[in-house]
PDB file of N, CA and C in Angstrom:
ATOM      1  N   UNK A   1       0.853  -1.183   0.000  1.00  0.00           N
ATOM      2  CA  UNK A   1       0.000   0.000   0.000  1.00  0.00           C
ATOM      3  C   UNK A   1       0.897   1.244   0.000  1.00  0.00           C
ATOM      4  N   UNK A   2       0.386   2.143  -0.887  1.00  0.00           N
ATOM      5  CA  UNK A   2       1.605   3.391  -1.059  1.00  0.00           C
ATOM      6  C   UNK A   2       0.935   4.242   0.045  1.00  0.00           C
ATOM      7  N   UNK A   3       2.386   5.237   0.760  1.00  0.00           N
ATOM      8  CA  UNK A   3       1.756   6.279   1.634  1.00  0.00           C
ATOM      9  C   UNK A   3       0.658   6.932   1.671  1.00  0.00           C
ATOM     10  N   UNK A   4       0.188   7.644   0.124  1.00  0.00           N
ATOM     11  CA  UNK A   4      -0.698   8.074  -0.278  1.00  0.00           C
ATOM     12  C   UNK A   4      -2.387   7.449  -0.181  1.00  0.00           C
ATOM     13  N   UNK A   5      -2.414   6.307  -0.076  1.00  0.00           N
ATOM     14  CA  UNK A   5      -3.742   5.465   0.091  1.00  0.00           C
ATOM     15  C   UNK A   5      -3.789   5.188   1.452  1.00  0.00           C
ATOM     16  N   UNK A   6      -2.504   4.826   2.420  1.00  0.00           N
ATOM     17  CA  UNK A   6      -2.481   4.920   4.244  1.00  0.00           C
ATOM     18  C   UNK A   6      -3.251   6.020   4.617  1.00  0.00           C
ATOM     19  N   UNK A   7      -2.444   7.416   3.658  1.00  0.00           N
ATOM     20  CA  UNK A   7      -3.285   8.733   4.551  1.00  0.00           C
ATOM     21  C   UNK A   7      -5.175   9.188   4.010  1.00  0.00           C
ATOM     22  N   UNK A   8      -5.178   8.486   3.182  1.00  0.00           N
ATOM     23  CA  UNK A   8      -6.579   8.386   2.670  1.00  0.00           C
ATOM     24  C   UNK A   8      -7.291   7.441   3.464  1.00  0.00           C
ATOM     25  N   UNK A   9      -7.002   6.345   3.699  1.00  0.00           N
ATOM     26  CA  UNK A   9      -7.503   5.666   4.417  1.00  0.00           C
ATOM     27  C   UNK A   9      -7.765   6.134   5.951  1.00  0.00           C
ATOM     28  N   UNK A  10      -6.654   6.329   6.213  1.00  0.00           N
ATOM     29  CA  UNK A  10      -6.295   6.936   7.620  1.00  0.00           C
ATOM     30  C   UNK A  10      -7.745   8.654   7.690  1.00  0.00           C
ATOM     31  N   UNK A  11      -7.280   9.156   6.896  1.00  0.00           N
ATOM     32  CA  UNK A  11      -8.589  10.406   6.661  1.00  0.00           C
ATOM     33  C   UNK A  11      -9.797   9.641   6.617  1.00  0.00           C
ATOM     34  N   UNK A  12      -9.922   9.034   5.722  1.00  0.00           N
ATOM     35  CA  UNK A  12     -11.397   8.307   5.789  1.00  0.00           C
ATOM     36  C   UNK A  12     -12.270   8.021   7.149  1.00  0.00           C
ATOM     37  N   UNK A  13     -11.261   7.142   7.624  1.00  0.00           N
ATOM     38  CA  UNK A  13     -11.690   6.449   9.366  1.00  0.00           C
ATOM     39  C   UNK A  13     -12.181   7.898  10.407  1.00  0.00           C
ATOM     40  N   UNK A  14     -10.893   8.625  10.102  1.00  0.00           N
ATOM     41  CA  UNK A  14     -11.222   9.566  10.853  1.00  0.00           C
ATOM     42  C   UNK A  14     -12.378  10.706  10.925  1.00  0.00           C
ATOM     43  N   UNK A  15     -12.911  10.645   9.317  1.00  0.00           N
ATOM     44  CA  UNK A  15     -13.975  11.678   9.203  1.00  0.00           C
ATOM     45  C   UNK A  15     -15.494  10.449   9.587  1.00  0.00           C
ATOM     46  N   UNK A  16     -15.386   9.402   9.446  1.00  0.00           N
ATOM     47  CA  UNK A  16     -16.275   8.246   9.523  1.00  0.00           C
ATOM     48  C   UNK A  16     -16.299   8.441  11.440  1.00  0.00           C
ATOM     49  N   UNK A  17     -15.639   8.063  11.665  1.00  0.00           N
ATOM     50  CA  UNK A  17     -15.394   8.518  13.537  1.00  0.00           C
ATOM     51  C   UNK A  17     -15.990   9.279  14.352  1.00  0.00           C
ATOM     52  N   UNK A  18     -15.298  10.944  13.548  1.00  0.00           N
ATOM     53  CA  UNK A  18     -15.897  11.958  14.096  1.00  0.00           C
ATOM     54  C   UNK A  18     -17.228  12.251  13.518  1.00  0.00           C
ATOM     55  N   UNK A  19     -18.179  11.292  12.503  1.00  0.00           N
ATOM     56  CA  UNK A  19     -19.579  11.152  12.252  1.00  0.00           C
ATOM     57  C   UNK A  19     -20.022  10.587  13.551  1.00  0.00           C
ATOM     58  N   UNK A  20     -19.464   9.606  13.609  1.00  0.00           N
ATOM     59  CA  UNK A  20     -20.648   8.775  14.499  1.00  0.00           C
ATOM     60  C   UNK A  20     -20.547   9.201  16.150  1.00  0.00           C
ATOM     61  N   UNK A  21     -19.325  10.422  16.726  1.00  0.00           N
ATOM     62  CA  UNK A  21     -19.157  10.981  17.733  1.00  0.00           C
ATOM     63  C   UNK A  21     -19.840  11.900  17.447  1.00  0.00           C
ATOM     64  N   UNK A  22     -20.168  12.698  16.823  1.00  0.00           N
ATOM     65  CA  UNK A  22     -20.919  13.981  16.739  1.00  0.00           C
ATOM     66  C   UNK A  22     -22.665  13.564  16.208  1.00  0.00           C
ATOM     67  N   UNK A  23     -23.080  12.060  15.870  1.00  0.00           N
ATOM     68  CA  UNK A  23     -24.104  11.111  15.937  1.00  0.00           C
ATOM     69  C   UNK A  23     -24.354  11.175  17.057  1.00  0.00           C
ATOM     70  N   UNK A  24     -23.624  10.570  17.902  1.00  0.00           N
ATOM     71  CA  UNK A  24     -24.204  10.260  19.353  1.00  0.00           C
ATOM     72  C   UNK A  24     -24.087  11.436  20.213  1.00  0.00           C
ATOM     73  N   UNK A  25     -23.392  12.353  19.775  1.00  0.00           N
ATOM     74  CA  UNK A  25     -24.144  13.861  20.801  1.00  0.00           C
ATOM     75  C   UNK A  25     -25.119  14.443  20.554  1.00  0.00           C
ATOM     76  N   UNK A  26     -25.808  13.760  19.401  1.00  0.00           N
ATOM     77  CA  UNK A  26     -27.515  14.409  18.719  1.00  0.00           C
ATOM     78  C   UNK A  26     -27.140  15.683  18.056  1.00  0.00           C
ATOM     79  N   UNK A  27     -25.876  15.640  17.423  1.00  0.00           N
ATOM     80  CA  UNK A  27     -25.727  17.026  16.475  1.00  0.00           C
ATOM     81  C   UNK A  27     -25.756  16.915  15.137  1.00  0.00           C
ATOM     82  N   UNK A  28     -25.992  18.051  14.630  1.00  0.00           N
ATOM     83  CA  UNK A  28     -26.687  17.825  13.067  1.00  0.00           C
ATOM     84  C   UNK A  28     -25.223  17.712  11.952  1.00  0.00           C
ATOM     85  N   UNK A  29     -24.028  18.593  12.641  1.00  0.00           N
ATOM     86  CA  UNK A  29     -22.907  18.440  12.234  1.00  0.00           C
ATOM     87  C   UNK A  29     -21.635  18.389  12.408  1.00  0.00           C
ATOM     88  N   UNK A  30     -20.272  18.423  12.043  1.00  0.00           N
ATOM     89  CA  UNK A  30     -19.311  19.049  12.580  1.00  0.00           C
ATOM     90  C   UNK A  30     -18.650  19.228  12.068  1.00  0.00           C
ATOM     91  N   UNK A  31     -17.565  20.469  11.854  1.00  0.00           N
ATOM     92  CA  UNK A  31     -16.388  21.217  11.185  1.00  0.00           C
ATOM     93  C   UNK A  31     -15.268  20.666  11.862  1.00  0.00           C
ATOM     94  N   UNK A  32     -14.483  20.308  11.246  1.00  0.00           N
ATOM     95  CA  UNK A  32     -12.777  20.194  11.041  1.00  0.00           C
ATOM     96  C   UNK A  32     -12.052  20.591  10.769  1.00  0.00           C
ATOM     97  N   UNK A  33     -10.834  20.356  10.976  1.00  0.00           N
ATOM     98  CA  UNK A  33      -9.548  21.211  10.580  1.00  0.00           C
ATOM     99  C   UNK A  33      -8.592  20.140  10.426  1.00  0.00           C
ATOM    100  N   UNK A  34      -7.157  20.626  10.567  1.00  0.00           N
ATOM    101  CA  UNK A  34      -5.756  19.922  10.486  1.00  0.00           C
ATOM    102  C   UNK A  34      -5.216  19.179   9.334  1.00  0.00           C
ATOM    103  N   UNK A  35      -5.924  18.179   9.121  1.00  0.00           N
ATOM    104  CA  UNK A  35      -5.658  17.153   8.398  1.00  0.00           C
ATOM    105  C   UNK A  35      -5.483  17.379   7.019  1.00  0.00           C
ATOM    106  N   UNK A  36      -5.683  18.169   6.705  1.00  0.00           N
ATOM    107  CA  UNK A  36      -5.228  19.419   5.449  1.00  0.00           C
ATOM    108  C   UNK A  36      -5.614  18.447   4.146  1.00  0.00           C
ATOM    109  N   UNK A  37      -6.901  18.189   4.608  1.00  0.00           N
ATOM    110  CA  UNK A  37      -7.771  17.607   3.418  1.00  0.00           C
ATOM    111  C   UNK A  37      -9.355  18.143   3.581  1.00  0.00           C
ATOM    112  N   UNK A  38      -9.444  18.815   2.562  1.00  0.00           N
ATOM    113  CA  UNK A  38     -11.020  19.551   2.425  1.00  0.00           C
ATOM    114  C   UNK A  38     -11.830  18.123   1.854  1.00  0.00           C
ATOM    115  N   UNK A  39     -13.177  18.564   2.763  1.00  0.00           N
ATOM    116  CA  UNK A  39     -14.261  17.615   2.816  1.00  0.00           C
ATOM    117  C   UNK A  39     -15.192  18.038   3.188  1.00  0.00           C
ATOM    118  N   UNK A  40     -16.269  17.895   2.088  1.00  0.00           N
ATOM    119  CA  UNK A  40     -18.185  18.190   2.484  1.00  0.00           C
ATOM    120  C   UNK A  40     -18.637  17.169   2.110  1.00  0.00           C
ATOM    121  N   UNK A  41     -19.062  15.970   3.227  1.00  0.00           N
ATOM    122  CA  UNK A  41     -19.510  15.142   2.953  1.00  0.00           C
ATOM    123  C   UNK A  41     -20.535  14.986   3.970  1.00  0.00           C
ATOM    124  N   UNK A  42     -21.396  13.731   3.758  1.00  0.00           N
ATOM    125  CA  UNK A  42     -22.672  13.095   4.398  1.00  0.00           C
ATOM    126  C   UNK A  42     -22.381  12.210   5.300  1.00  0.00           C
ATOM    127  N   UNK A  43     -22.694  11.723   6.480  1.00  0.00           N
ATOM    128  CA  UNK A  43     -22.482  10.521   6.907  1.00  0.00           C
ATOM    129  C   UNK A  43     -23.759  10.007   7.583  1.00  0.00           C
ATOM    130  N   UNK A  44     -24.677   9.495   7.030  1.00  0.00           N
ATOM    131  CA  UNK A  44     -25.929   9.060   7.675  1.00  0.00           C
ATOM    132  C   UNK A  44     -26.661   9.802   8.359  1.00  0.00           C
ATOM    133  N   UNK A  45     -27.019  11.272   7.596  1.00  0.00           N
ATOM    134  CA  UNK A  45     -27.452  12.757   8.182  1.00  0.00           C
ATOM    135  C   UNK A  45     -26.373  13.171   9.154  1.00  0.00           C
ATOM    136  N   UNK A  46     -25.584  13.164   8.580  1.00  0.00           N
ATOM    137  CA  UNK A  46     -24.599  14.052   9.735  1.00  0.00           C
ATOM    138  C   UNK A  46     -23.642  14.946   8.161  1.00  0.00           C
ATOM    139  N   UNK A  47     -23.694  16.376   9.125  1.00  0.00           N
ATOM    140  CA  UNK A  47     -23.056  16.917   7.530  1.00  0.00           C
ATOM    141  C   UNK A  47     -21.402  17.036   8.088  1.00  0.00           C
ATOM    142  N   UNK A  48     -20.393  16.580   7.686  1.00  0.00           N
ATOM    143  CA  UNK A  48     -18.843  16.507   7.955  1.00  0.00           C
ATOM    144  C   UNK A  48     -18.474  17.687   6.962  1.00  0.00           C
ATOM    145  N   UNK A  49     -17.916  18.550   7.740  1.00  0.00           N
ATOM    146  CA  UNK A  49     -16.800  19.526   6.597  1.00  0.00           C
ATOM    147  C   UNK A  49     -15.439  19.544   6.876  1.00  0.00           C
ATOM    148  N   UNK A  50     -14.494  19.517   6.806  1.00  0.00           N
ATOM    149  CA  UNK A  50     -13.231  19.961   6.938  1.00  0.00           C
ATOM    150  C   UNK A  50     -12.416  20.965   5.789  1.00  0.00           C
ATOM    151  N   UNK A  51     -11.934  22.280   6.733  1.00  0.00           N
ATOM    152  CA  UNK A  51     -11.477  23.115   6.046  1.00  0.00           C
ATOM    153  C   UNK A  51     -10.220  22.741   4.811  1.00  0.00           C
ATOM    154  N   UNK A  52      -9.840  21.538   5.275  1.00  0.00           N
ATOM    155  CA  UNK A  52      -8.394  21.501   4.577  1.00  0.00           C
ATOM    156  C   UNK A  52      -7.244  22.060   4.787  1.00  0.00           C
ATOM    157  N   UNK A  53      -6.357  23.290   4.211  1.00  0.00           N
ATOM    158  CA  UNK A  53      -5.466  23.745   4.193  1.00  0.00           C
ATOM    159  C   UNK A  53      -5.489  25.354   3.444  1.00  0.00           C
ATOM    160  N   UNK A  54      -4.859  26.074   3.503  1.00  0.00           N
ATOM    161  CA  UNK A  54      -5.029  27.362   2.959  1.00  0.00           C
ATOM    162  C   UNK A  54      -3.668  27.462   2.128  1.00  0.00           C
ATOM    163  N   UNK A  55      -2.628  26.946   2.646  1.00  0.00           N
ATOM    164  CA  UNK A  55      -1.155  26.894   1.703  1.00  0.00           C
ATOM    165  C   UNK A  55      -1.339  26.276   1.045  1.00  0.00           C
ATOM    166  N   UNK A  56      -1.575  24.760   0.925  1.00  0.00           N
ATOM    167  CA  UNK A  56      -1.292  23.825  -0.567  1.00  0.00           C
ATOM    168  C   UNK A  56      -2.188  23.268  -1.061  1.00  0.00           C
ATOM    169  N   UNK A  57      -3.794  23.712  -0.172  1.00  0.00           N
ATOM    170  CA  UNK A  57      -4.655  23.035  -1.329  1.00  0.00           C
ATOM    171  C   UNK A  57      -5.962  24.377  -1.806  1.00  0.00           C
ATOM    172  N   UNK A  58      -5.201  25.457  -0.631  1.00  0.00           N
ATOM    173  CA  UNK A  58      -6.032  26.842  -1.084  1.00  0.00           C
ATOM    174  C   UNK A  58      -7.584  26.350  -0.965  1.00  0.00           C
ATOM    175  N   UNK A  59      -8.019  26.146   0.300  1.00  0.00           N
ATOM    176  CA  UNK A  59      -9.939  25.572   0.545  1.00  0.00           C
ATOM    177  C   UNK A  59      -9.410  26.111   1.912  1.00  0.00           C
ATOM    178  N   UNK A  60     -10.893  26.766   1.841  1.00  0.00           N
ATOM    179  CA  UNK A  60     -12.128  27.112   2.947  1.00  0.00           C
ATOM    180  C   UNK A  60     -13.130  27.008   3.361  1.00  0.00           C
ATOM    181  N   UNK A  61     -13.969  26.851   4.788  1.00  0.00           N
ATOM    182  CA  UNK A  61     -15.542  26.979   4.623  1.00  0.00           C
ATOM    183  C   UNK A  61     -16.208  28.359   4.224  1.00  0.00           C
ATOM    184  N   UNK A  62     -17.080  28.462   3.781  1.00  0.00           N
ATOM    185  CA  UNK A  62     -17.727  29.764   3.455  1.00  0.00           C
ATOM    186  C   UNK A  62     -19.084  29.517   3.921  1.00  0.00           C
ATOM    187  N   UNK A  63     -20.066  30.440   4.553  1.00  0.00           N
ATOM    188  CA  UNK A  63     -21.693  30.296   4.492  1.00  0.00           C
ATOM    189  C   UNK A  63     -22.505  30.932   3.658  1.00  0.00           C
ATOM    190  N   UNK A  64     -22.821  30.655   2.682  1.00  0.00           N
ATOM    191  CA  UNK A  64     -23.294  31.185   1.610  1.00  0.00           C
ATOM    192  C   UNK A  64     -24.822  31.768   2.337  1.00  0.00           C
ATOM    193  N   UNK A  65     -25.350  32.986   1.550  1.00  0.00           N
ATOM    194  CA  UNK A  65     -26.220  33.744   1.343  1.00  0.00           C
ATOM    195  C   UNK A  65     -27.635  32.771   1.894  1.00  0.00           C
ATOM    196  N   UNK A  66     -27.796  31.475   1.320  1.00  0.00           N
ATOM    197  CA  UNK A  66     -28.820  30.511   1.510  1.00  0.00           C
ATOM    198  C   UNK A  66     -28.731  30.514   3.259  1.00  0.00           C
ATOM    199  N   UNK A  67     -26.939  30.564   4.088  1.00  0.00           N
ATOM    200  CA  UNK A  67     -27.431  30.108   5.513  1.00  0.00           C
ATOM    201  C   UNK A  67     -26.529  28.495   5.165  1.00  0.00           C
ATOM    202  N   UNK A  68     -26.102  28.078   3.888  1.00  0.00           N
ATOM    203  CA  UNK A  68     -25.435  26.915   4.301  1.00  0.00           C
ATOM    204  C   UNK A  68     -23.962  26.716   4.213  1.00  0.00           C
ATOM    205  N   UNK A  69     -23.294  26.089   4.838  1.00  0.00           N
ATOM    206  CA  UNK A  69     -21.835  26.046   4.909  1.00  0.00           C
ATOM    207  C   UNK A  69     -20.997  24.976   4.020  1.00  0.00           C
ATOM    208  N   UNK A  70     -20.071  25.416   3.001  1.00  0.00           N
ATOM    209  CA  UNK A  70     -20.050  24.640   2.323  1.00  0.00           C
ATOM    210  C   UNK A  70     -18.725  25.014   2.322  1.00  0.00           C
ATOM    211  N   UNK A  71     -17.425  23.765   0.994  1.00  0.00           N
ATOM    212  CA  UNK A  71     -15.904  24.184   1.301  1.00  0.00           C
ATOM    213  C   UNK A  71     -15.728  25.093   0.124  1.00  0.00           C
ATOM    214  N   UNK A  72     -15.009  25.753  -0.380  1.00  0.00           N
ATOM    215  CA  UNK A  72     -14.411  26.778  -1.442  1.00  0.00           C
ATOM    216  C   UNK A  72     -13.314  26.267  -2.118  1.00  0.00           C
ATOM    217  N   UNK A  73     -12.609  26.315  -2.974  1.00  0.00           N
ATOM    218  CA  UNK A  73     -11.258  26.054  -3.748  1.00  0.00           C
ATOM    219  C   UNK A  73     -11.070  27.542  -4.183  1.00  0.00           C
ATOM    220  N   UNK A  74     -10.347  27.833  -3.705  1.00  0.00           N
ATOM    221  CA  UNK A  74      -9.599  29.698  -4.168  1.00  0.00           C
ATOM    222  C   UNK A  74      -8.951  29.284  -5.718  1.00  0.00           C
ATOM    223  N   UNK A  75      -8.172  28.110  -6.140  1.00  0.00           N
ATOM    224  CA  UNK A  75      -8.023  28.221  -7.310  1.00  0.00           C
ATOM    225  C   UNK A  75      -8.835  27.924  -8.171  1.00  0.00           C
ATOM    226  N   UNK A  76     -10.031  27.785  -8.021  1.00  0.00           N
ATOM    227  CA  UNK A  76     -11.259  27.073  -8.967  1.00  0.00           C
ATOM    228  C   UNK A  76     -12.312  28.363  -9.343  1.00  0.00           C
ATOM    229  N   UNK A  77     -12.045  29.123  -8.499  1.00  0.00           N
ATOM    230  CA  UNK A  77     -13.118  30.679  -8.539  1.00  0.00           C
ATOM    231  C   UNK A  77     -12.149  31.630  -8.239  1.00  0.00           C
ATOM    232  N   UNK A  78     -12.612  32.761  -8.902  1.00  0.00           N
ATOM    233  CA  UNK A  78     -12.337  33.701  -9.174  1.00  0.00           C
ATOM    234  C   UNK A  78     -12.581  34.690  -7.911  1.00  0.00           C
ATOM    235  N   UNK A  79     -11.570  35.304  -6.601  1.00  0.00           N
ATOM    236  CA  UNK A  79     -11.881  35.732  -5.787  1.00  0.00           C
ATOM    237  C   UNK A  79     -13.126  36.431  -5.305  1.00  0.00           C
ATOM    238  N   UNK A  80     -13.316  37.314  -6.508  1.00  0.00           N
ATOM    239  CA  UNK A  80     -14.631  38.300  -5.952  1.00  0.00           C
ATOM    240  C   UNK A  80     -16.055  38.040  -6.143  1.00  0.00           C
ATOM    241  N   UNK A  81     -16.219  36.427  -6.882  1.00  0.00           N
ATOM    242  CA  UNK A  81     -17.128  35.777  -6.509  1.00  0.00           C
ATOM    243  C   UNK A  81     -17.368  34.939  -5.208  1.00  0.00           C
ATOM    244  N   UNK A  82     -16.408  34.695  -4.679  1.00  0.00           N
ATOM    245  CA  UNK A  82     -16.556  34.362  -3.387  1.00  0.00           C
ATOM    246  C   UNK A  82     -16.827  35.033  -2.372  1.00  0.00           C
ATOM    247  N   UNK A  83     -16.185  36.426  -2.593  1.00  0.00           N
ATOM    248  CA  UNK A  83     -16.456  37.731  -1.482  1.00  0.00           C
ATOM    249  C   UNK A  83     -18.048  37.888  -1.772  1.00  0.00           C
ATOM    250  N   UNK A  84     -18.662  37.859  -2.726  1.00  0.00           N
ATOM    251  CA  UNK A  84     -19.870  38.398  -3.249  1.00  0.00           C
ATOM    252  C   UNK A  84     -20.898  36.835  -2.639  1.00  0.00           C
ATOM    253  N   UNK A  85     -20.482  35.854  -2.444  1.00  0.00           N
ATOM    254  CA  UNK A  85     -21.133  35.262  -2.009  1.00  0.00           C
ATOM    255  C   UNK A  85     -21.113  35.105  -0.549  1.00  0.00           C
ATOM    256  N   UNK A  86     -20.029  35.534   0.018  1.00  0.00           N
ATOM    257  CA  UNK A  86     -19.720  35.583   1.529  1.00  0.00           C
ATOM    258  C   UNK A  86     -20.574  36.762   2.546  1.00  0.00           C
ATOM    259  N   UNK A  87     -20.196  37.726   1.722  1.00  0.00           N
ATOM    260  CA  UNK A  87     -20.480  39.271   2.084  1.00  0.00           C
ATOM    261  C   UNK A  87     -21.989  39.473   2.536  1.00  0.00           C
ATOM    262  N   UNK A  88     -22.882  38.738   2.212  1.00  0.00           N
ATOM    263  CA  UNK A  88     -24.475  39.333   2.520  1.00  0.00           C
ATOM    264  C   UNK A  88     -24.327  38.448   4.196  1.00  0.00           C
ATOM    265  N   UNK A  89     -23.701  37.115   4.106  1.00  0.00           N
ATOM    266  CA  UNK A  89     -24.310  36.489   5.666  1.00  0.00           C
ATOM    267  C   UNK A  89     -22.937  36.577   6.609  1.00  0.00           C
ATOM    268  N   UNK A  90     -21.932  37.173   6.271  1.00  0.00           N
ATOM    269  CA  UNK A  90     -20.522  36.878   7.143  1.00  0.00           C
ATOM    270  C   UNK A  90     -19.383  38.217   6.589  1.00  0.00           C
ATOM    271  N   UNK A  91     -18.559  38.564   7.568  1.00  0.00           N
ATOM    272  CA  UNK A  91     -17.408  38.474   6.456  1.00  0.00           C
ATOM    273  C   UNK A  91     -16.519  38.314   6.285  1.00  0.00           C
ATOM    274  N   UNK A  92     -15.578  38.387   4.805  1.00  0.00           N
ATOM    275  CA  UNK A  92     -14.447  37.561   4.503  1.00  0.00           C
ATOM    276  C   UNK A  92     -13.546  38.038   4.986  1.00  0.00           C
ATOM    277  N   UNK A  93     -12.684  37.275   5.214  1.00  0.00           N
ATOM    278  CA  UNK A  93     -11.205  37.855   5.506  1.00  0.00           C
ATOM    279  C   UNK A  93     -10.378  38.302   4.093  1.00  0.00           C
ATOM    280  N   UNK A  94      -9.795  39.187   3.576  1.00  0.00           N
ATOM    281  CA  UNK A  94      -8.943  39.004   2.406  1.00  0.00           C
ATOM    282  C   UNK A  94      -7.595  38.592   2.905  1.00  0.00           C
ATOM    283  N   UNK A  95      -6.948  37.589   2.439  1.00  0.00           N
ATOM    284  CA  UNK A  95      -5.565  37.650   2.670  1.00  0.00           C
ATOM    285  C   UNK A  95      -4.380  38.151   1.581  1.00  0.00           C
TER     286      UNK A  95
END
């Protein structure tokens, strides 16, 4: 097994984990950090996000205008669509 599929795996368990811990506290979700892998995923009604990283994979959470929290890719959009979607419910930081 190459390193690369350990730390996937290893991420996997861990976002699967902190589902079923934040399951059994009767919460609807939970945000993450560290592991410097962005993730919006499902886990049996539980909504999992993790921010990822801001140096090497450039993702954030944002709460969009709707009220929902979702991750961003800074290289995939064009900055001032993101400010423009940030700006009515929060606001952004520019860095």
């Amino acid at each position: 097994m190459t390193p690369c599929t350990r730390r996937q795996q290893a991420a996997g368990a861990f976002e699967e984990a902190v589902a079923t811990e934040t399951r059994r506290r009767g919460l609807d979700g939970v945000i993450c950090g560290h592991i410097h892998h962005a993730s919006d995923r499902g886990f049996g009604g539980i909504h999992y996000l993790n921010c990822g990283d801001w140096v090497e994979s450039c993702t954030a959470i944002i709460e969009t205008i709707e009220g929902e929290l979702r991750v961003v890719h800074w290289k995939d959009r064009p900055l001032a669509s993101i400010v423009e979607v940030g700006r009515a419910s929060a606001q952004v930081a520019l860095l």
